[in-house]
PDB file of N, CA and C in Angstrom:
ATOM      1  N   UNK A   1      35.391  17.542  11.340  1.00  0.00           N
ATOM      2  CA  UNK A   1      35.464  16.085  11.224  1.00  0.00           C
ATOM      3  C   UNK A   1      35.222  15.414  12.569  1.00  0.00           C
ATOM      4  N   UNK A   2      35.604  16.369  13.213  1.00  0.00           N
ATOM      5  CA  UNK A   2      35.285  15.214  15.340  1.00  0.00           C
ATOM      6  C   UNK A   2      33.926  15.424  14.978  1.00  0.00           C
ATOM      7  N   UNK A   3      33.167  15.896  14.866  1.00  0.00           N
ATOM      8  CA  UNK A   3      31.526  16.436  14.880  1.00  0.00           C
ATOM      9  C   UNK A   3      31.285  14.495  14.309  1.00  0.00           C
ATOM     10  N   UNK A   4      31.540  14.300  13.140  1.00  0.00           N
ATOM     11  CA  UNK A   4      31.312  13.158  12.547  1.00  0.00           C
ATOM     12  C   UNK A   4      31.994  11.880  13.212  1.00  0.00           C
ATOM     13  N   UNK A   5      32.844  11.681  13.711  1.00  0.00           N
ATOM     14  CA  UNK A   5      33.548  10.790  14.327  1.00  0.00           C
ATOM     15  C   UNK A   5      32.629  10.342  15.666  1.00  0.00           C
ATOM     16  N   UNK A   6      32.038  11.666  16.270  1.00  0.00           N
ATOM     17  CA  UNK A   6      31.599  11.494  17.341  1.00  0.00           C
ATOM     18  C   UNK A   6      29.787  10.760  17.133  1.00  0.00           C
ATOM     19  N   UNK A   7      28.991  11.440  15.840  1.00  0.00           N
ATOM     20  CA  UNK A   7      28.376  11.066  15.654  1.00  0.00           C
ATOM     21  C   UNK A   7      28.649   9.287  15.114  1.00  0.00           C
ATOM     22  N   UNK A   8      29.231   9.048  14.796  1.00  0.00           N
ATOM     23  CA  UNK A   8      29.624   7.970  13.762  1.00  0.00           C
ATOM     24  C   UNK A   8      29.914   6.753  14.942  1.00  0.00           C
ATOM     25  N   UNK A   9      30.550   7.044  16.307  1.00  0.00           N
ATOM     26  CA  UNK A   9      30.451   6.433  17.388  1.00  0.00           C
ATOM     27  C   UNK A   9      28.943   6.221  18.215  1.00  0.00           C
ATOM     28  N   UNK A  10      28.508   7.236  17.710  1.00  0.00           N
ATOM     29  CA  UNK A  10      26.969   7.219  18.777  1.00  0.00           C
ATOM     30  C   UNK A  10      26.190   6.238  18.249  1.00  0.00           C
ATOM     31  N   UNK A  11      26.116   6.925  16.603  1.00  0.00           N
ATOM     32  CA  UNK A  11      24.608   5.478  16.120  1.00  0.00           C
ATOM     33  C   UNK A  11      25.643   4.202  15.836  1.00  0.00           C
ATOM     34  N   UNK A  12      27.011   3.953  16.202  1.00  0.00           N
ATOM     35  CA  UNK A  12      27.455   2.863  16.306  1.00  0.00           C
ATOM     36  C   UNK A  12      26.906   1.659  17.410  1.00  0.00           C
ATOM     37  N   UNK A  13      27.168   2.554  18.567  1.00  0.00           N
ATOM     38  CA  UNK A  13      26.899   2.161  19.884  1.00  0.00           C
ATOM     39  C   UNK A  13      25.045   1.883  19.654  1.00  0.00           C
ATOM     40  N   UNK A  14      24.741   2.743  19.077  1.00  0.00           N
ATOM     41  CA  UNK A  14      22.998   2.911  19.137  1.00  0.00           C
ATOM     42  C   UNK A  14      22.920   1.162  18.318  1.00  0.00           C
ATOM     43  N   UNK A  15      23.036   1.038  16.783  1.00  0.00           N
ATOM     44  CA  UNK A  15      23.581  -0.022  16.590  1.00  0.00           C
ATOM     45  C   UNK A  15      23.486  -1.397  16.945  1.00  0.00           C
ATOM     46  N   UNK A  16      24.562  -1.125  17.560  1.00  0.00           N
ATOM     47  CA  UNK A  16      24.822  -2.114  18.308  1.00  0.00           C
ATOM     48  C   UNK A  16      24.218  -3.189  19.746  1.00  0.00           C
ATOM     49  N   UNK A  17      23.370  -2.145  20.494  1.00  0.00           N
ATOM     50  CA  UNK A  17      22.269  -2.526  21.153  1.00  0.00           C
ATOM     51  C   UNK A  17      21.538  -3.572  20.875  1.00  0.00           C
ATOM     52  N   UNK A  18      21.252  -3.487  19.157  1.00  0.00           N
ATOM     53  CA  UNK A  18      19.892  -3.724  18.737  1.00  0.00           C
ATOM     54  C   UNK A  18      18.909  -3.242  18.117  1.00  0.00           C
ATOM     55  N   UNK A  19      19.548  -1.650  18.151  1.00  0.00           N
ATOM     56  CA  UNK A  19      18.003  -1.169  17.539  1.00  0.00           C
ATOM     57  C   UNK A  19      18.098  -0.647  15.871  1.00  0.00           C
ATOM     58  N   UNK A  20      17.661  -0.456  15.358  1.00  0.00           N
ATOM     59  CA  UNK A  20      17.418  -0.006  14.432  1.00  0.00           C
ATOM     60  C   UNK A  20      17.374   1.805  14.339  1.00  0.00           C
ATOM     61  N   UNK A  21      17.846   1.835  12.856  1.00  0.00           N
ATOM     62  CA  UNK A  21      17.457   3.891  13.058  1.00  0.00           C
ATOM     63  C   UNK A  21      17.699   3.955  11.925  1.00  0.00           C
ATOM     64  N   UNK A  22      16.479   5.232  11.450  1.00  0.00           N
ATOM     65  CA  UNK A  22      16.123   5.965  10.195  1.00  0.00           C
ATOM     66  C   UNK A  22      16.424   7.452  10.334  1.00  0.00           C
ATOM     67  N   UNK A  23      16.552   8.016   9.481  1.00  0.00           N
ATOM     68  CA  UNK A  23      17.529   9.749   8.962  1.00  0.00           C
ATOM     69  C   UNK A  23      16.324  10.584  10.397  1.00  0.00           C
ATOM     70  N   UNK A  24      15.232  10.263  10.578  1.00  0.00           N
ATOM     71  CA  UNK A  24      14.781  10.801  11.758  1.00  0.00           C
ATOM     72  C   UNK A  24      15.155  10.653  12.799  1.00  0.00           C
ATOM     73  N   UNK A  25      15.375   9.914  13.454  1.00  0.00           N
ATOM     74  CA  UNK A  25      15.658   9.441  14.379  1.00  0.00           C
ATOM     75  C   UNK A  25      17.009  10.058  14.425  1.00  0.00           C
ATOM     76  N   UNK A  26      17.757   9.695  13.761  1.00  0.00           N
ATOM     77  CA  UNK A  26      19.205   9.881  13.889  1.00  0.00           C
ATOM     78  C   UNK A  26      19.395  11.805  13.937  1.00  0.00           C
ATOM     79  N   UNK A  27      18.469  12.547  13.632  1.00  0.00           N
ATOM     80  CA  UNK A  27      18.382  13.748  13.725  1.00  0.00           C
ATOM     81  C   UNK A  27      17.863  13.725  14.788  1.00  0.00           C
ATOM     82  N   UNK A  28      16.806  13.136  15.636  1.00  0.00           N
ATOM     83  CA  UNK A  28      16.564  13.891  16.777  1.00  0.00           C
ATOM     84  C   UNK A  28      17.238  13.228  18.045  1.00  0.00           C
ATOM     85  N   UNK A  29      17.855  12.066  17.852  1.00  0.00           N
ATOM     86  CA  UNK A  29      18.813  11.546  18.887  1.00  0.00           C
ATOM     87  C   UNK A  29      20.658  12.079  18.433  1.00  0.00           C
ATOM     88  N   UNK A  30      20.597  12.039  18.057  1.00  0.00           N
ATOM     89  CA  UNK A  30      22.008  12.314  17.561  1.00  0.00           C
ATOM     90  C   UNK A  30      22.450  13.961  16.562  1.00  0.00           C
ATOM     91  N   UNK A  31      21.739  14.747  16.262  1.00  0.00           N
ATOM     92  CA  UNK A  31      21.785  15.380  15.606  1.00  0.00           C
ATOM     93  C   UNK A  31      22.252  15.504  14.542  1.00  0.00           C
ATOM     94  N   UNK A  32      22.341  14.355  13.738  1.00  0.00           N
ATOM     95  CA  UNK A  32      22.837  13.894  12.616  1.00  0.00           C
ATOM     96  C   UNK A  32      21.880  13.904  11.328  1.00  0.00           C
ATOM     97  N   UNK A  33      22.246  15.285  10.033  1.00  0.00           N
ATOM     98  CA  UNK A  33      21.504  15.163   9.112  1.00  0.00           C
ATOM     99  C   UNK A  33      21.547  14.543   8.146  1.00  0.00           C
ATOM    100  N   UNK A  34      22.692  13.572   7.727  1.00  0.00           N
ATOM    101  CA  UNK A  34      23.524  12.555   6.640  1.00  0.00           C
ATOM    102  C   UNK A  34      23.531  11.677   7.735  1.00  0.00           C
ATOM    103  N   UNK A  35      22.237  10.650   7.530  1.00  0.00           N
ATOM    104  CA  UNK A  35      22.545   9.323   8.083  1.00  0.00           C
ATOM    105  C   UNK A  35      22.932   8.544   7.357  1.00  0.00           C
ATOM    106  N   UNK A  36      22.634   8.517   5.848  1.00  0.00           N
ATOM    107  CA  UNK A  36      23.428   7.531   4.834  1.00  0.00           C
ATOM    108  C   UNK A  36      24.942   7.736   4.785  1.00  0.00           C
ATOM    109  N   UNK A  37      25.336   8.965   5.191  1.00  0.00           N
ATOM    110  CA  UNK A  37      27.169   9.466   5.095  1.00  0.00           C
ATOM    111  C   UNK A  37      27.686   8.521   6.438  1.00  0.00           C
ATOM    112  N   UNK A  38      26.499   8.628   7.290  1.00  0.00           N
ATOM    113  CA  UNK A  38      27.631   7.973   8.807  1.00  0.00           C
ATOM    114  C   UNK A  38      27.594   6.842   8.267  1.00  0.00           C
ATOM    115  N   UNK A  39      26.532   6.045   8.020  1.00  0.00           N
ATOM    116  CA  UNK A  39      26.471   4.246   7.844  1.00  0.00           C
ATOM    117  C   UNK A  39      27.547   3.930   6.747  1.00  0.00           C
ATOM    118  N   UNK A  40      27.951   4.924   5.748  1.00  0.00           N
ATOM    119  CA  UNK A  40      28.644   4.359   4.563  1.00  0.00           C
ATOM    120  C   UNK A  40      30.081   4.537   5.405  1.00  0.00           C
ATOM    121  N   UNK A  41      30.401   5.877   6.581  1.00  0.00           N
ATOM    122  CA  UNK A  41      31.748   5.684   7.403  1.00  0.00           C
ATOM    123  C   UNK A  41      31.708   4.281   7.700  1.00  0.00           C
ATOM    124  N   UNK A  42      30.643   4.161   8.488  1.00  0.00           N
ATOM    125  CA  UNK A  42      31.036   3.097   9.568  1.00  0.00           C
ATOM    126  C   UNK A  42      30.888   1.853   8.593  1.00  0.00           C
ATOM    127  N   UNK A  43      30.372   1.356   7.410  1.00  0.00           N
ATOM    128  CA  UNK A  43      31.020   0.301   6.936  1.00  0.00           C
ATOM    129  C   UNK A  43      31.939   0.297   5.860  1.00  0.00           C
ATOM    130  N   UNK A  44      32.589   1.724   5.548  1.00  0.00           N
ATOM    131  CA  UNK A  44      33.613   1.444   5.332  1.00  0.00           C
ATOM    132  C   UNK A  44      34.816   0.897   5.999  1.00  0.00           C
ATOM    133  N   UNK A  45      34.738   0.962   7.453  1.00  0.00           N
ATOM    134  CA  UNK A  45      35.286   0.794   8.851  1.00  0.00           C
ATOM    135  C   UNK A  45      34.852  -0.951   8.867  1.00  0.00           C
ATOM    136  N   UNK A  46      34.279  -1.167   8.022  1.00  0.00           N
ATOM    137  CA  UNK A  46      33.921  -3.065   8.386  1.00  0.00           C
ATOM    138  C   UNK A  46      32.370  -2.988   8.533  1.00  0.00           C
ATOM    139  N   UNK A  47      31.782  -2.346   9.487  1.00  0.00           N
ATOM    140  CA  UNK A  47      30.724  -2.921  10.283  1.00  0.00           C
ATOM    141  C   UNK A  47      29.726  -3.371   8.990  1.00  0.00           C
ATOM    142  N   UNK A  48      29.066  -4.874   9.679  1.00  0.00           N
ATOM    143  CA  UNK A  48      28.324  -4.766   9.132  1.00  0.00           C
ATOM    144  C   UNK A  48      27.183  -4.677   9.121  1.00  0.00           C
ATOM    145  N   UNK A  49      26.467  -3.423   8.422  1.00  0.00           N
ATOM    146  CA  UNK A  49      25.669  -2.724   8.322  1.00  0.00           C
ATOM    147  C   UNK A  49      23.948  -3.095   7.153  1.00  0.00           C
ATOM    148  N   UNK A  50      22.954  -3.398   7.733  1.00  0.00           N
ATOM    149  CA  UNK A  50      22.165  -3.515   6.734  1.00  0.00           C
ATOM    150  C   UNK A  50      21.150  -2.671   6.623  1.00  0.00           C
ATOM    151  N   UNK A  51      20.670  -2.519   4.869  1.00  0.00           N
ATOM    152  CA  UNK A  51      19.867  -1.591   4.781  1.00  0.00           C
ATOM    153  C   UNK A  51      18.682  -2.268   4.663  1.00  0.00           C
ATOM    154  N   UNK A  52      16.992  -1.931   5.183  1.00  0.00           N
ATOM    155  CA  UNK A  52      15.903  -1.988   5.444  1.00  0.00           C
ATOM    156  C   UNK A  52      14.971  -1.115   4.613  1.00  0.00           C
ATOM    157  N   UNK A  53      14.386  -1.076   3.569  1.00  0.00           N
ATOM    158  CA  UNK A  53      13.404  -0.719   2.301  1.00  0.00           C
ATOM    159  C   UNK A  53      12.209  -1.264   2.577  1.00  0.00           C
ATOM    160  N   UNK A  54      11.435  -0.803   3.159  1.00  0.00           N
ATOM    161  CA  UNK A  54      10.157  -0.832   3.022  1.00  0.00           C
ATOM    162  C   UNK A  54       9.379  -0.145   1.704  1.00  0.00           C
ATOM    163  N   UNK A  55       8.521  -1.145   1.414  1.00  0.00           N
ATOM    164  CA  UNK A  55       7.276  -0.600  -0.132  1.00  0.00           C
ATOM    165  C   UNK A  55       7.034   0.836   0.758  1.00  0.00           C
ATOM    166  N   UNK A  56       6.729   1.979   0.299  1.00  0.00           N
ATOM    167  CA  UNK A  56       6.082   3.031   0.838  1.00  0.00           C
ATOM    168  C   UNK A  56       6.206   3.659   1.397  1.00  0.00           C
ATOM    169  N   UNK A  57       7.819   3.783   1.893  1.00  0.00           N
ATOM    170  CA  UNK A  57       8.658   4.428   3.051  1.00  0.00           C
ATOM    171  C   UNK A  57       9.512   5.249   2.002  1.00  0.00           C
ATOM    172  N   UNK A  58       9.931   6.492   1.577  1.00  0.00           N
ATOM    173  CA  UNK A  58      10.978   7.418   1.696  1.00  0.00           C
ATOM    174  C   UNK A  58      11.889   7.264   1.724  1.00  0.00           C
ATOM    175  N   UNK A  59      12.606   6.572   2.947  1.00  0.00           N
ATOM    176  CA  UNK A  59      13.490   6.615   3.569  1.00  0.00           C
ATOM    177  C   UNK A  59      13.936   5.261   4.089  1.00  0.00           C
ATOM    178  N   UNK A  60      15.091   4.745   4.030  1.00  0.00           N
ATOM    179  CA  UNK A  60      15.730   3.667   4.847  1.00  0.00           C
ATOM    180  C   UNK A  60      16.079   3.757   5.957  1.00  0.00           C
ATOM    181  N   UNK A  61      15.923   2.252   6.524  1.00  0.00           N
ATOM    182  CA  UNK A  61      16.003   1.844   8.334  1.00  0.00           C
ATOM    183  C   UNK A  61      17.702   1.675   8.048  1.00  0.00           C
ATOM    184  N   UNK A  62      18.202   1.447   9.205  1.00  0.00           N
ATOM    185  CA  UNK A  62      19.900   0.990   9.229  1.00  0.00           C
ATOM    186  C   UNK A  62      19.650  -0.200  10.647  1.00  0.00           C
ATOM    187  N   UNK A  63      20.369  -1.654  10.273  1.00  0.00           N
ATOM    188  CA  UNK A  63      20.296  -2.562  11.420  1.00  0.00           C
ATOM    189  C   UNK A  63      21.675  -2.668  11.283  1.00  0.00           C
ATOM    190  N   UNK A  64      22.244  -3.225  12.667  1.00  0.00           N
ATOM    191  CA  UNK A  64      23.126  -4.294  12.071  1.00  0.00           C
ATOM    192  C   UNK A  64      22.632  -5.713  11.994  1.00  0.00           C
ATOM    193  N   UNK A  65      23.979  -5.931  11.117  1.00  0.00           N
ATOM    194  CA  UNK A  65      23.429  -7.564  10.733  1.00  0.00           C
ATOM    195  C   UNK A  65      23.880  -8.426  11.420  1.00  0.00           C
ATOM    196  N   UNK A  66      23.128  -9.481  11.435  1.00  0.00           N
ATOM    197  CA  UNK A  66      23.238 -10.628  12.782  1.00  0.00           C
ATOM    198  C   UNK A  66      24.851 -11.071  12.665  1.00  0.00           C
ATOM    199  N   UNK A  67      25.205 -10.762  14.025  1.00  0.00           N
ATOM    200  CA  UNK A  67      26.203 -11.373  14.423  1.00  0.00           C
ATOM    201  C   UNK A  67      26.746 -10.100  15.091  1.00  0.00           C
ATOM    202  N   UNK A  68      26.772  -8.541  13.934  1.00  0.00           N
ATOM    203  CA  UNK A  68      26.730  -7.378  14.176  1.00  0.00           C
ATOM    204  C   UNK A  68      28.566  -7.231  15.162  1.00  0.00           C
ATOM    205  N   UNK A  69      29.443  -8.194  14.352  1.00  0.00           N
ATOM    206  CA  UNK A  69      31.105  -7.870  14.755  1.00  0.00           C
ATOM    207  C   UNK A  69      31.309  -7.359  13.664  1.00  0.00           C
ATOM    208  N   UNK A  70      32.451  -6.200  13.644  1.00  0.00           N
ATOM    209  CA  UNK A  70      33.266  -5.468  12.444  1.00  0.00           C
ATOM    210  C   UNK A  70      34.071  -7.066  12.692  1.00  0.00           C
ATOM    211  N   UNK A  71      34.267  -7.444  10.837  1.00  0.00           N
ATOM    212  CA  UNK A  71      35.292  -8.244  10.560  1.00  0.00           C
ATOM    213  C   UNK A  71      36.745  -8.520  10.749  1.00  0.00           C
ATOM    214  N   UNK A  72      37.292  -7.203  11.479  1.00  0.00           N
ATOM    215  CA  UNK A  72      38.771  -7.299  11.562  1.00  0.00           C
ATOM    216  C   UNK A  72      38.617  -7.799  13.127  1.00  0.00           C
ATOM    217  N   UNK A  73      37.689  -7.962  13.892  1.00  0.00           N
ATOM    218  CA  UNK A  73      37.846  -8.233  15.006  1.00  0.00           C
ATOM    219  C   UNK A  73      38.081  -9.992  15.617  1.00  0.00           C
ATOM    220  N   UNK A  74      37.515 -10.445  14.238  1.00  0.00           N
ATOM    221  CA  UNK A  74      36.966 -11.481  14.313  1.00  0.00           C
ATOM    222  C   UNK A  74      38.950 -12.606  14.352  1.00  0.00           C
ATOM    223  N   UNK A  75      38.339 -13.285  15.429  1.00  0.00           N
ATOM    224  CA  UNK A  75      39.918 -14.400  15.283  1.00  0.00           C
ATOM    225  C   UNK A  75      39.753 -15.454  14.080  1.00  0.00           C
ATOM    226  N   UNK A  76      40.874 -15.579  13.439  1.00  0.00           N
ATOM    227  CA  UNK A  76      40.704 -16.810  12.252  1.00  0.00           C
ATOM    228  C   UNK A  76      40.734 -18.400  13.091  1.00  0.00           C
ATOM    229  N   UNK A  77      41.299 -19.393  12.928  1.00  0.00           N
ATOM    230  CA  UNK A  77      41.134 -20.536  13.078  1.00  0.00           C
ATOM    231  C   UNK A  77      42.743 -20.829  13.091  1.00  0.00           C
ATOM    232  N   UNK A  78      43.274 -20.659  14.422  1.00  0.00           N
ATOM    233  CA  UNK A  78      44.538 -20.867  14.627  1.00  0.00           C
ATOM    234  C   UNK A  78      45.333 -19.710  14.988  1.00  0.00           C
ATOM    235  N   UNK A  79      44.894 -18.162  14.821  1.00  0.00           N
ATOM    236  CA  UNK A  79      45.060 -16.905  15.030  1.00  0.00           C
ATOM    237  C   UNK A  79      45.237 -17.060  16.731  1.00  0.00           C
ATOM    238  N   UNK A  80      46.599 -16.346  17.103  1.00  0.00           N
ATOM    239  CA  UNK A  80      47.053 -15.846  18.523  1.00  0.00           C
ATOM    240  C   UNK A  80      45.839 -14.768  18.497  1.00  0.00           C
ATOM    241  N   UNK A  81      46.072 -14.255  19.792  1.00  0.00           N
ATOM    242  CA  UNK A  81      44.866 -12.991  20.577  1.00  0.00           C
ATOM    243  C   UNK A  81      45.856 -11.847  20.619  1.00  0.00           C
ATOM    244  N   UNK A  82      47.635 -12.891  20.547  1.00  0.00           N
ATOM    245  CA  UNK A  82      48.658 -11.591  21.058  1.00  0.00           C
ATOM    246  C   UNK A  82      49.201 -10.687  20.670  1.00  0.00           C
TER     247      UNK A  82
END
C-alpha cells in the first residue's frame, strides 16, 4: 500500500503543476500501471480531478480542474483558520 500512497502523491504533485497525464506517461514517469486506480484514490481524497476523452484515443488524459484545491481545504465564509 506505501508503493500506492507514494505513487498517488507523485501524479498529485505532477497534477498540480499543471500538467496533464495519460496511463503512459504515468508508467514511464512514475511507474504506475493503474492510472485510473490512483485518480479514483486521489478523488476519493476530494481532489478535483478531470477526465479528458478524446474521439480516437484509447485511453484518457487526467487534469485537474480549474481552481485544482481539494475541497476540505477550502475556508467557508466566516470559518476561523484556527
Amino acid at each position: 500500500m506505501t508503493e500506492n500512497i507514494t505513487q498517488n502523491n507523485q501524479i498529485l504533485s505532477y497534477l498540480e503543476e499543471g500538467n496533464k497525464i495519460n496511463p503512459m506517461d504515468a508508467l514511464n514517469m512514475f511507474g504506475c500501471f493503474r492510472l485510473a486506480s490512483r485518480v479514483h484514490d486521489l478523488r476519493s481524497e476530494g481532489y478535483p480531478i478531470e477526465t479528458i476523452r478524446e474521439s480516437g484515443k484509447k485511453y484518457a488524459e487526467y487534469k485537474m480542474a480549474e481552481g485544482g484545491v481539494k475541497p476540505s481545504t477550502i475556508l467557508l465564509k466566516g470559518e476561523n483558520s484556527d
